[in-house]
N, C-alpha and C. Protein backbone atom coordinates (compact mmCIF):
# COMPACT_ATOMS: atom_id res chain seq x y z
N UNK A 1 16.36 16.89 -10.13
CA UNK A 1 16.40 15.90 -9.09
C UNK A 1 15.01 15.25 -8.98
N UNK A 2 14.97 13.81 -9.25
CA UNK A 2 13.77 13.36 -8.89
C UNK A 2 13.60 13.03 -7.82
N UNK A 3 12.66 13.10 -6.88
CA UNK A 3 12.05 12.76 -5.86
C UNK A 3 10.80 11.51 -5.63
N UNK A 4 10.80 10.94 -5.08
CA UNK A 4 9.74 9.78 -4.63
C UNK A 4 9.41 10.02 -3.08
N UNK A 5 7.82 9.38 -2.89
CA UNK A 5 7.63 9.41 -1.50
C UNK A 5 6.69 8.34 -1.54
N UNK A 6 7.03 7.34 -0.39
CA UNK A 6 6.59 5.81 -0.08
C UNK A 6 5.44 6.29 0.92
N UNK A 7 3.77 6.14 0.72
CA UNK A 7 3.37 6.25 1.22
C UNK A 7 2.28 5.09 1.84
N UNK A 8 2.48 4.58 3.21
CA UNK A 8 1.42 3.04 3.98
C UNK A 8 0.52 3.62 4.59
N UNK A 9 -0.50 2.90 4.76
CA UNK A 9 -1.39 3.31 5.52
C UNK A 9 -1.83 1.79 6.56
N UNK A 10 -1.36 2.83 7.56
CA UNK A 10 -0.55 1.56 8.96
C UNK A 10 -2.07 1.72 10.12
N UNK A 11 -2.88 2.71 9.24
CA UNK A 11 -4.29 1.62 10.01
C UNK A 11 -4.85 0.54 9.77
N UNK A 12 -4.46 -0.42 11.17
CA UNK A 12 -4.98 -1.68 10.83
C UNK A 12 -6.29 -2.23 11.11
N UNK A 13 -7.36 -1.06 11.41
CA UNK A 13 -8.41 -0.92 12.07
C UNK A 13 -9.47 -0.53 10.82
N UNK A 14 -9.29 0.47 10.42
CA UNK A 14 -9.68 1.12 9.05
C UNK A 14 -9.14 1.84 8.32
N UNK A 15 -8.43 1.46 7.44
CA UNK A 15 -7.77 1.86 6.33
C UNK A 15 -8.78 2.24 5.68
N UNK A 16 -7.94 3.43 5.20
CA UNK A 16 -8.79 4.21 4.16
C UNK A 16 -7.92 4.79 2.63
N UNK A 17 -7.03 4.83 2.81
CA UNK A 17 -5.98 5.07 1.75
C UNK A 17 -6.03 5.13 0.84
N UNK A 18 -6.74 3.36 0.67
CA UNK A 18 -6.79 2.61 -0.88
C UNK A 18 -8.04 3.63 -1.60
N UNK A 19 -8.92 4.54 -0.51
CA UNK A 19 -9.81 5.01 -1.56
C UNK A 19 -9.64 6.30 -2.28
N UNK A 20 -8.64 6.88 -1.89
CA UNK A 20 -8.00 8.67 -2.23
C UNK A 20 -7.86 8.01 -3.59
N UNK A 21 -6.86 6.34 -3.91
CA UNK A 21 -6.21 6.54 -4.89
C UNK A 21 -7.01 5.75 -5.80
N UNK A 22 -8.30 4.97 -5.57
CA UNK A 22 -8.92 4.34 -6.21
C UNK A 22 -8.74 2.86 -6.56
N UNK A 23 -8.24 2.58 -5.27
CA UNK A 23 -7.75 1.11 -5.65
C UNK A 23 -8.64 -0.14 -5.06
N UNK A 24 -8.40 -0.86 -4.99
CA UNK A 24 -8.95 -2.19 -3.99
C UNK A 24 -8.21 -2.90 -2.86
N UNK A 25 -9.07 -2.67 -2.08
CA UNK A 25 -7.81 -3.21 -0.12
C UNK A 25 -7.94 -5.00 -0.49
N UNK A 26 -8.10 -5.20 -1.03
CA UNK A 26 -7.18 -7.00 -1.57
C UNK A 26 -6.60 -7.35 -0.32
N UNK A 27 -5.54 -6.67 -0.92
CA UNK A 27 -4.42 -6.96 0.32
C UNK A 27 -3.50 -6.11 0.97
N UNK A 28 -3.01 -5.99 1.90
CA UNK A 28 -2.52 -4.75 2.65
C UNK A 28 -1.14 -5.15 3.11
N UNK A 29 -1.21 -4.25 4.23
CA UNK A 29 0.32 -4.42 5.02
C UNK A 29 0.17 -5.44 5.94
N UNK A 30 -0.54 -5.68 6.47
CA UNK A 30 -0.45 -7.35 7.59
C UNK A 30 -0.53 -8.28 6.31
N UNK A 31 -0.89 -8.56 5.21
CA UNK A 31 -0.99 -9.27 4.03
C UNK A 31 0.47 -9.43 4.07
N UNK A 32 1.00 -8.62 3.50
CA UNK A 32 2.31 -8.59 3.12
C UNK A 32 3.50 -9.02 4.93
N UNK A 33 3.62 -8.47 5.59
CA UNK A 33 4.22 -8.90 6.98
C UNK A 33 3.93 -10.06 6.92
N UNK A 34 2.74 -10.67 6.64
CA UNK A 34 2.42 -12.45 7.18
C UNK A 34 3.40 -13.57 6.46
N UNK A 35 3.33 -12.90 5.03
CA UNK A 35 3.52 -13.21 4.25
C UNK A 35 5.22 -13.43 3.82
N UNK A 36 5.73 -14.44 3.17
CA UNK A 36 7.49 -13.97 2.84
C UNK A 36 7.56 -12.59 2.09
N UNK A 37 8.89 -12.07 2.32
CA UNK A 37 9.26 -10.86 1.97
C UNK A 37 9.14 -10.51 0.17
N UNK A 38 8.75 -11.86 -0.24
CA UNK A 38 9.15 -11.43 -1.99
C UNK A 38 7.60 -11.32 -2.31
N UNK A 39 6.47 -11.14 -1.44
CA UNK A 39 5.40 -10.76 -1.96
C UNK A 39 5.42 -9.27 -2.51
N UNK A 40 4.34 -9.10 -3.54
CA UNK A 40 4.19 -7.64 -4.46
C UNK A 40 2.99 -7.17 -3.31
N UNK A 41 3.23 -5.80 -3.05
CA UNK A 41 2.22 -4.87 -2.62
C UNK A 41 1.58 -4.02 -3.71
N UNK A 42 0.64 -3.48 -3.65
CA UNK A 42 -0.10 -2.66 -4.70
C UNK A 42 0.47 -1.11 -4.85
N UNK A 43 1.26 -0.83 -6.26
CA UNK A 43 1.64 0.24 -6.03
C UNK A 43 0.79 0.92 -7.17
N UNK A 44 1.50 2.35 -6.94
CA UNK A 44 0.66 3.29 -8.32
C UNK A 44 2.02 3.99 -8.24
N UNK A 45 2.03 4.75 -9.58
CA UNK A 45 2.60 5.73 -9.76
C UNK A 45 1.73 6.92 -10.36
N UNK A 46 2.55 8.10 -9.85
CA UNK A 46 1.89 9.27 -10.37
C UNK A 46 1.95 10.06 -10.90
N UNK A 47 3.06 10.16 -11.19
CA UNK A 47 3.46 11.26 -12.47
C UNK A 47 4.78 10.42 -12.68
């Protein structure tokens, strides 16, 4: 059984998230909300 888990980081104050996984805060979740629904968010996969 594979499993997935969707994980946001819904501080809109200071996010910190993007740095566990090594990414760049570009753009976030108010990015995306402002934005129409067919925008891409930044994902990773991990195994």
């Amino acid at each position: 059984m594979t499993k997935k888990v969707l994980i946001i980081d819904g501080d809109m104050r200071l996010g910190e998230l993007h740095k566990m996984f090594g990414m760049n805060p570009d753009s976030g979740l108010t990015d995306y909300l402002l934005q129409d629904k067919d925008s891409t968010l930044s994902a990773i996969s991990l195994g």
